[in-house]
PDB file of N, CA and C in Angstrom:
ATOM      1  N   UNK A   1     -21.188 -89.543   4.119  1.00  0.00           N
ATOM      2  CA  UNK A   1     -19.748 -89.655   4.198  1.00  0.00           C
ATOM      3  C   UNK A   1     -19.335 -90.935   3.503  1.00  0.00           C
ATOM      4  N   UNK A   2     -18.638 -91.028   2.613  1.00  0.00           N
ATOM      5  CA  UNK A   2     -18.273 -91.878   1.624  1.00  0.00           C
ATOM      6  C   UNK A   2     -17.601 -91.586   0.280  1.00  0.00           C
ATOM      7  N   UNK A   3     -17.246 -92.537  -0.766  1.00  0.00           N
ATOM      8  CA  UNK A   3     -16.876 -92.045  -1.994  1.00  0.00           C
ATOM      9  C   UNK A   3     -17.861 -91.422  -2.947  1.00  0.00           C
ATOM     10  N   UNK A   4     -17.234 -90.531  -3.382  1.00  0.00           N
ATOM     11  CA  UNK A   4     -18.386 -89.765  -3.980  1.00  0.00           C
ATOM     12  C   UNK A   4     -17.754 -89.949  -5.642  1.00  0.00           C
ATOM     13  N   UNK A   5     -16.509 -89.990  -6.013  1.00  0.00           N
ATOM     14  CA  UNK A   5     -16.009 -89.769  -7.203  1.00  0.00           C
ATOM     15  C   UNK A   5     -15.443 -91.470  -7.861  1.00  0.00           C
ATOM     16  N   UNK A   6     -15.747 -91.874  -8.727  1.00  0.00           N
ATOM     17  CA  UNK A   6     -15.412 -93.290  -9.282  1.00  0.00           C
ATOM     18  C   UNK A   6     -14.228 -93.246 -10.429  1.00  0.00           C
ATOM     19  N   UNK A   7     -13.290 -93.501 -10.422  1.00  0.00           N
ATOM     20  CA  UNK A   7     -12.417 -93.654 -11.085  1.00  0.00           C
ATOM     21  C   UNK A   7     -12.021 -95.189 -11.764  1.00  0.00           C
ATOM     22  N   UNK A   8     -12.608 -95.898 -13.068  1.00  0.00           N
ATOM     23  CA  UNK A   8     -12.623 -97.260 -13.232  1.00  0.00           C
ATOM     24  C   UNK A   8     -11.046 -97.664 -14.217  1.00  0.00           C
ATOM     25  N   UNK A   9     -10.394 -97.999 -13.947  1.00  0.00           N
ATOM     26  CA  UNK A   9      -8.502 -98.309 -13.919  1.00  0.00           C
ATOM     27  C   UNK A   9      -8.670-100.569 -14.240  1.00  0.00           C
ATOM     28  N   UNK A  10      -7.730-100.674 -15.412  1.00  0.00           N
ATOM     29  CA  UNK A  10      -7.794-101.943 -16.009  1.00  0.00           C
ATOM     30  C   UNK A  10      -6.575-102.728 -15.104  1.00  0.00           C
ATOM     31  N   UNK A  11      -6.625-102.569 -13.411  1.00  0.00           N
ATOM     32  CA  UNK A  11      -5.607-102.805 -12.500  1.00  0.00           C
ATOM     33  C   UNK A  11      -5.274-104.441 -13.384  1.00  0.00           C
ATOM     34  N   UNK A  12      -6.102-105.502 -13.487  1.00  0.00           N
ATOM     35  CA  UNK A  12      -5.775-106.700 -13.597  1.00  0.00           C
ATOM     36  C   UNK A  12      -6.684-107.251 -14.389  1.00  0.00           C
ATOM     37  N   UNK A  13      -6.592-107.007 -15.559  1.00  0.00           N
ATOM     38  CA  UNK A  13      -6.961-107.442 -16.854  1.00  0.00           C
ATOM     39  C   UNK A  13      -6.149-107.677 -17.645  1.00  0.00           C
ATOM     40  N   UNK A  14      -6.802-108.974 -17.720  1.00  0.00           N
ATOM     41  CA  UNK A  14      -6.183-110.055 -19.331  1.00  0.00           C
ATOM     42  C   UNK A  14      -6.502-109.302 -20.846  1.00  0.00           C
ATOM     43  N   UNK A  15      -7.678-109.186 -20.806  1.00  0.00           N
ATOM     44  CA  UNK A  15      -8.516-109.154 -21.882  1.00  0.00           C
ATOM     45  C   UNK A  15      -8.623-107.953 -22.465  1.00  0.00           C
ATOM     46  N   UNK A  16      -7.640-107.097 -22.175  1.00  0.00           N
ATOM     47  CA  UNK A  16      -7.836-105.451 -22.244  1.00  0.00           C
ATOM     48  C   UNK A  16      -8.931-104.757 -23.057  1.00  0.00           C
ATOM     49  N   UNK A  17      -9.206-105.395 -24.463  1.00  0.00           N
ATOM     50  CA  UNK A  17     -10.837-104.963 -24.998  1.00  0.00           C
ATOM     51  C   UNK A  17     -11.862-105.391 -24.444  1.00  0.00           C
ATOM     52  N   UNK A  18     -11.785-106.534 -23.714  1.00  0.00           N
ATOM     53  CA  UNK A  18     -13.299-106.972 -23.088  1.00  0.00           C
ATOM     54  C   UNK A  18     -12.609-106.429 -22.026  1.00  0.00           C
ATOM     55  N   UNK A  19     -12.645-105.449 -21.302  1.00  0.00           N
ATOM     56  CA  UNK A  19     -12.217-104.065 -20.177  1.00  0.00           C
ATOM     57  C   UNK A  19     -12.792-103.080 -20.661  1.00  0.00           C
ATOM     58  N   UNK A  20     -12.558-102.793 -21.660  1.00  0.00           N
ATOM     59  CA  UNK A  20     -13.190-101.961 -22.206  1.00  0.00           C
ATOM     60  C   UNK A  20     -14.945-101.573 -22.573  1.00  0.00           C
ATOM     61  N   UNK A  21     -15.350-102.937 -22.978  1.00  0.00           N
ATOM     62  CA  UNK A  21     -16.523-102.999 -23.287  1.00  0.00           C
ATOM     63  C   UNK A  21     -17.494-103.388 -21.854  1.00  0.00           C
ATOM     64  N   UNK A  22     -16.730-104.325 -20.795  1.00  0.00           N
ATOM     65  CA  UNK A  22     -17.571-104.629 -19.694  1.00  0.00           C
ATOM     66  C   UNK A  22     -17.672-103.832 -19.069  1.00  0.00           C
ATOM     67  N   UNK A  23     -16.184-103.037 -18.652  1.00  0.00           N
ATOM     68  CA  UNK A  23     -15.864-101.644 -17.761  1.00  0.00           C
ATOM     69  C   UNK A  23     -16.783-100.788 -18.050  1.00  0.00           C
ATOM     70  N   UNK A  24     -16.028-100.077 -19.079  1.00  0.00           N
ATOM     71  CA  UNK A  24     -16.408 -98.680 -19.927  1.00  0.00           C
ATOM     72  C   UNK A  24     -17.815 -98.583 -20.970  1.00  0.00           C
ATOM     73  N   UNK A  25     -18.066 -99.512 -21.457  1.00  0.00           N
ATOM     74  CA  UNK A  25     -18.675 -99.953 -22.239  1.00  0.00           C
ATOM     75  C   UNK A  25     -20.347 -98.868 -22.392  1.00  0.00           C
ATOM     76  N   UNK A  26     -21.267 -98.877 -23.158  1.00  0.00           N
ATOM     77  CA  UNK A  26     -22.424 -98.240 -23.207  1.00  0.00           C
ATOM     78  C   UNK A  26     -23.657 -98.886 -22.579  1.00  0.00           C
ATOM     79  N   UNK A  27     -22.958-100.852 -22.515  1.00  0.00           N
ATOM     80  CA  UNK A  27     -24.077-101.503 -22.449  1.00  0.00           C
ATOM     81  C   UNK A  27     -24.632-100.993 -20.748  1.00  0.00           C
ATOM     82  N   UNK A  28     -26.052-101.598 -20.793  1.00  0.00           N
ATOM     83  CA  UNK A  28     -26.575-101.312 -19.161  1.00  0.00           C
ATOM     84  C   UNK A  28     -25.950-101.904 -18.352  1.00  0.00           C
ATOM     85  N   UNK A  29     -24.967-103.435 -18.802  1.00  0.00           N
ATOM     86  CA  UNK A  29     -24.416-103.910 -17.551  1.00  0.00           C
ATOM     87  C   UNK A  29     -23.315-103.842 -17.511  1.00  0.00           C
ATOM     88  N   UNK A  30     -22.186-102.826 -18.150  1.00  0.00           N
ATOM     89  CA  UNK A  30     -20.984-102.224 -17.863  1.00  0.00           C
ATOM     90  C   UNK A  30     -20.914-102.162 -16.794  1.00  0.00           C
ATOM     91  N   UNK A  31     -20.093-101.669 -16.245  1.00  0.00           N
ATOM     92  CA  UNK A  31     -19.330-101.388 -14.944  1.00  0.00           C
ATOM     93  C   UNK A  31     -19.953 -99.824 -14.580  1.00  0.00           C
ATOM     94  N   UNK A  32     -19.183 -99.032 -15.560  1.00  0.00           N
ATOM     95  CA  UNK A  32     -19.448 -97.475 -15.808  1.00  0.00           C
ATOM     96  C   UNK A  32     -21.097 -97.745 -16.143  1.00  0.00           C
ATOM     97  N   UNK A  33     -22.068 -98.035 -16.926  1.00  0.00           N
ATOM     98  CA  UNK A  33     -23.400 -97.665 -16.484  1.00  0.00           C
ATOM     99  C   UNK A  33     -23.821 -98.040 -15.260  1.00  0.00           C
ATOM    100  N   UNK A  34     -23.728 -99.253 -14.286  1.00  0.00           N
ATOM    101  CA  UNK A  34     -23.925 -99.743 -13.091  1.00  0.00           C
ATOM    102  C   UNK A  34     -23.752 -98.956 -12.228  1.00  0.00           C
ATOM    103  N   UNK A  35     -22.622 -97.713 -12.284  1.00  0.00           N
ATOM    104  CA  UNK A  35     -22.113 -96.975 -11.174  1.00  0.00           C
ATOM    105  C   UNK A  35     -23.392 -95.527 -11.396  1.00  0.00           C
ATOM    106  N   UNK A  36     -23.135 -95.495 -12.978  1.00  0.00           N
ATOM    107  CA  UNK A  36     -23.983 -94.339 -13.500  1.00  0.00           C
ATOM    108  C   UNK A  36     -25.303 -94.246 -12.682  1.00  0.00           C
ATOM    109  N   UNK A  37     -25.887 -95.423 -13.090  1.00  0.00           N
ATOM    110  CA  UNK A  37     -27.051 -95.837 -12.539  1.00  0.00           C
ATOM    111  C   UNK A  37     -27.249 -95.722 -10.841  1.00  0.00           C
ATOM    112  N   UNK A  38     -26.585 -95.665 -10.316  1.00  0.00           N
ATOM    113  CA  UNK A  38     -26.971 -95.671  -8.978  1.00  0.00           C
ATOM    114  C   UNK A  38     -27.416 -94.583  -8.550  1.00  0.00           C
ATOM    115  N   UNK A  39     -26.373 -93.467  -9.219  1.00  0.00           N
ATOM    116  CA  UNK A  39     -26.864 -92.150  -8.558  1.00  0.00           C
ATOM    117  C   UNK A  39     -26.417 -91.453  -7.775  1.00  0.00           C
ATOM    118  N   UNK A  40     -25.156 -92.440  -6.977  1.00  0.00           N
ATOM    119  CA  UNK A  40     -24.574 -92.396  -5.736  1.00  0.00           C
ATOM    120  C   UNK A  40     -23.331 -91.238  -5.721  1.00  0.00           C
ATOM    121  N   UNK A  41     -22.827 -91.588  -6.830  1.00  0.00           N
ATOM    122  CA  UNK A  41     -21.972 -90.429  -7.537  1.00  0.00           C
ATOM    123  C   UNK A  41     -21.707 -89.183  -7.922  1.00  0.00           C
ATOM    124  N   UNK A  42     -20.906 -88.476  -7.962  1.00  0.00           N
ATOM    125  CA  UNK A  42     -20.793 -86.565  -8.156  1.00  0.00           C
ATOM    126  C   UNK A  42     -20.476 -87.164  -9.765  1.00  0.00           C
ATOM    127  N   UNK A  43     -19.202 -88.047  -9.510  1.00  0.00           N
ATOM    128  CA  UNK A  43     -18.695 -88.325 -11.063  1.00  0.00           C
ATOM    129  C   UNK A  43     -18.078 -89.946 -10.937  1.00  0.00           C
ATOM    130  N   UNK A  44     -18.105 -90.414 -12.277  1.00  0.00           N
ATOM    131  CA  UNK A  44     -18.084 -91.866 -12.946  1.00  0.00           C
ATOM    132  C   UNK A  44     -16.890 -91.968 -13.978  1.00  0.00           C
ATOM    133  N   UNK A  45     -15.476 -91.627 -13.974  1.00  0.00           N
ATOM    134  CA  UNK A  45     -14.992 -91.653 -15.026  1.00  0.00           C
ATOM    135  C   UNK A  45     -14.012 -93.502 -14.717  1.00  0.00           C
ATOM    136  N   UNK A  46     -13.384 -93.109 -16.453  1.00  0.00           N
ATOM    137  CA  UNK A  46     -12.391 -94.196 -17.006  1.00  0.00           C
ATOM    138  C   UNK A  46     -11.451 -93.964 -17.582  1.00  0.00           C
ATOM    139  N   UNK A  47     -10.681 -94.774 -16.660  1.00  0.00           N
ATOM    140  CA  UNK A  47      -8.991 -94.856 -17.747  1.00  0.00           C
ATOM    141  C   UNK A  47      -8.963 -96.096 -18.412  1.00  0.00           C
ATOM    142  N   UNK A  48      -9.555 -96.723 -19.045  1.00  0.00           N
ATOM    143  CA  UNK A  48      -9.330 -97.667 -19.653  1.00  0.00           C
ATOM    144  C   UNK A  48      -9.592 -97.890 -20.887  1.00  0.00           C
ATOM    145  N   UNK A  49      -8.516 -98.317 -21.891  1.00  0.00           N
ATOM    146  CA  UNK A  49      -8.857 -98.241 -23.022  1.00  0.00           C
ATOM    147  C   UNK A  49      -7.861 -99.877 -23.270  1.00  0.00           C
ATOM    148  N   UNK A  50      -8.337-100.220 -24.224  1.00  0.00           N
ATOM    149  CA  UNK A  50      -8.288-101.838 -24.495  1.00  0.00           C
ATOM    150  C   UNK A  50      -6.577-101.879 -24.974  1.00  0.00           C
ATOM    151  N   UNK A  51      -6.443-103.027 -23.861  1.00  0.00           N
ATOM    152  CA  UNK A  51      -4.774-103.164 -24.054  1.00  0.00           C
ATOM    153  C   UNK A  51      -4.564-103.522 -25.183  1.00  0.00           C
ATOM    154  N   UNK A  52      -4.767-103.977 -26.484  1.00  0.00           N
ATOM    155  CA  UNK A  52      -4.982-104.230 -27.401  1.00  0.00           C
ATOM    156  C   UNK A  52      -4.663-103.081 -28.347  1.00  0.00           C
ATOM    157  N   UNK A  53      -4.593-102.013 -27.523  1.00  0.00           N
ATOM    158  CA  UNK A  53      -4.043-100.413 -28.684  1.00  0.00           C
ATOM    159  C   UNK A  53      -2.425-100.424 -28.275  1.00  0.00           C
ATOM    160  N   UNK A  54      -1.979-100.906 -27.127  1.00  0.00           N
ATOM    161  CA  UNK A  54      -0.487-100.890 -26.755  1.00  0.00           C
ATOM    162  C   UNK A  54       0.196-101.403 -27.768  1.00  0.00           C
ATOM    163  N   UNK A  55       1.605-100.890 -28.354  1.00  0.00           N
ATOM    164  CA  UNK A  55       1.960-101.386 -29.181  1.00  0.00           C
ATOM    165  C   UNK A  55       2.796-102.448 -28.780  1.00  0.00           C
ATOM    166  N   UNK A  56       3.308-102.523 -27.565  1.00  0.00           N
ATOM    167  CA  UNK A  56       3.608-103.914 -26.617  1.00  0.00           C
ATOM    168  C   UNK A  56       3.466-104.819 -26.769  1.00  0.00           C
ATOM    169  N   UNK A  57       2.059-104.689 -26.623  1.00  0.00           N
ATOM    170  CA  UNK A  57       0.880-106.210 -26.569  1.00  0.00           C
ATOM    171  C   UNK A  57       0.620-106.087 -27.773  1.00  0.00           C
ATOM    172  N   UNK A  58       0.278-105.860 -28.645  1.00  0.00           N
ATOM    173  CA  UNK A  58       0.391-105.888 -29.976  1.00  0.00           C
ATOM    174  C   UNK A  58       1.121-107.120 -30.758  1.00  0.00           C
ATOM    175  N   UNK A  59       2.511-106.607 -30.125  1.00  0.00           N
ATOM    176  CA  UNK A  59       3.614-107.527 -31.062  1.00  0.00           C
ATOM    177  C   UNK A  59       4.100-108.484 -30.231  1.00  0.00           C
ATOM    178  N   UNK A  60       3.233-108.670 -28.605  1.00  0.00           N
ATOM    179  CA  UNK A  60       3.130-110.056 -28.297  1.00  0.00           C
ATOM    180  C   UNK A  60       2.428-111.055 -28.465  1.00  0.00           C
ATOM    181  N   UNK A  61       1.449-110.757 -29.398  1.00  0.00           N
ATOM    182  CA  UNK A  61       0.388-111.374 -30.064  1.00  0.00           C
ATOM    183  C   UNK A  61       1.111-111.462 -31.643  1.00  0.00           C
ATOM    184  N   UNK A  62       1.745-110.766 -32.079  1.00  0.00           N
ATOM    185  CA  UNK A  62       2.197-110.951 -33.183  1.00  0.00           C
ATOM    186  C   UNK A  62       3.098-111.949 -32.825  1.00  0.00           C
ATOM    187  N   UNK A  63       4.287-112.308 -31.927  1.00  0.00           N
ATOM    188  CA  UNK A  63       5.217-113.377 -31.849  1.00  0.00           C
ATOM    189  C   UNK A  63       4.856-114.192 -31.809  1.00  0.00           C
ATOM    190  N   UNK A  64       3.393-114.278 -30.963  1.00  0.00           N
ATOM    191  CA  UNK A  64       2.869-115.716 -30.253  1.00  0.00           C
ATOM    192  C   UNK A  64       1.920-116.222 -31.811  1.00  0.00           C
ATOM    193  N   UNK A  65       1.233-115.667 -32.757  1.00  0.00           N
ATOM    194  CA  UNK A  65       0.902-115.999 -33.900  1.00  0.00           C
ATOM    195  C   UNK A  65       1.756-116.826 -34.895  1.00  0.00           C
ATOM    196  N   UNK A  66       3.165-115.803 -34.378  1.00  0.00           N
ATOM    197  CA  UNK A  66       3.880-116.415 -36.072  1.00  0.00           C
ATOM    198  C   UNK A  66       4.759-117.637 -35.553  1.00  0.00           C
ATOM    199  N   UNK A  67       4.906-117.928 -33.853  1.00  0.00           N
ATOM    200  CA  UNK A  67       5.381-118.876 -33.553  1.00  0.00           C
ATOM    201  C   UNK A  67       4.711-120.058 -33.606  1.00  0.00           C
ATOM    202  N   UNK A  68       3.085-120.386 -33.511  1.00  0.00           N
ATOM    203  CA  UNK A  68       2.124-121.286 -33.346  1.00  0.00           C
ATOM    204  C   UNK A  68       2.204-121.316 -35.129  1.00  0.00           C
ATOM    205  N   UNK A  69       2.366-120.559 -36.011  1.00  0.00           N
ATOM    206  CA  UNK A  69       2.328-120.739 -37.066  1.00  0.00           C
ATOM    207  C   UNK A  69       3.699-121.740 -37.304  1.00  0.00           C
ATOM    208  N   UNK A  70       4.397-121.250 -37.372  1.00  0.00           N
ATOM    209  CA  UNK A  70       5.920-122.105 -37.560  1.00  0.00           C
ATOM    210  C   UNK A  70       5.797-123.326 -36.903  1.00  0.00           C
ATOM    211  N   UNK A  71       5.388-123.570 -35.706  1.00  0.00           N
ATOM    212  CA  UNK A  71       5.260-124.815 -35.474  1.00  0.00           C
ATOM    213  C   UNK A  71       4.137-126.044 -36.159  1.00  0.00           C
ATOM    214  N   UNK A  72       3.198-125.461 -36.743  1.00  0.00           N
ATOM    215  CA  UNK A  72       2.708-126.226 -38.044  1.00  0.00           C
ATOM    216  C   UNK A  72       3.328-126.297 -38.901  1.00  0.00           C
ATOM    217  N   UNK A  73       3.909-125.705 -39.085  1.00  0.00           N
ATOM    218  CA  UNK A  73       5.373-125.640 -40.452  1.00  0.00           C
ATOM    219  C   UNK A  73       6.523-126.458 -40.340  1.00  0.00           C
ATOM    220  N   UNK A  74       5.918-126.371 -38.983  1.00  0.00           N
ATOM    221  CA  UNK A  74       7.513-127.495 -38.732  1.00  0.00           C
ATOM    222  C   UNK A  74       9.108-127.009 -39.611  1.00  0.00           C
TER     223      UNK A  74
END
């Protein structure tokens, strides 16, 4: 009696591609292989895909670039 189904969700992540790769990732010490690995599981899935595809966050990285730029520009 317990969870049987894993659902891995980027609740509070900065880093939305390194979420991706630690979470979801192929390596053995992902998140998703760690769970894989146990055995404990029916199923192991992910919603996470690197905030970094949002076009949101995107062009808040684009403001924050061209503003740190301008301020060398003075």
């Amino acid at each position: 009696a317990g969870y049987t189904k894993v659902i891995l969700r980027p609740l509070m992540v900065v880093a939305g591609d390194h979420a991706n790769n630690d979470m979801a990732g192929s390596d053995e010490d992902s998140w998703l292989s760690q769970f894989n690995a146990a055995g404990c599981f029916d199923s192991v899935d992910t919603q996470i895909a690197g905030l970094g595809e949002i076009a949101d966050v995107q062009q808040l990285y684009v403001d924050h670039t061209k503003a740190a730029i301008n301020s060398l520009n003075g």
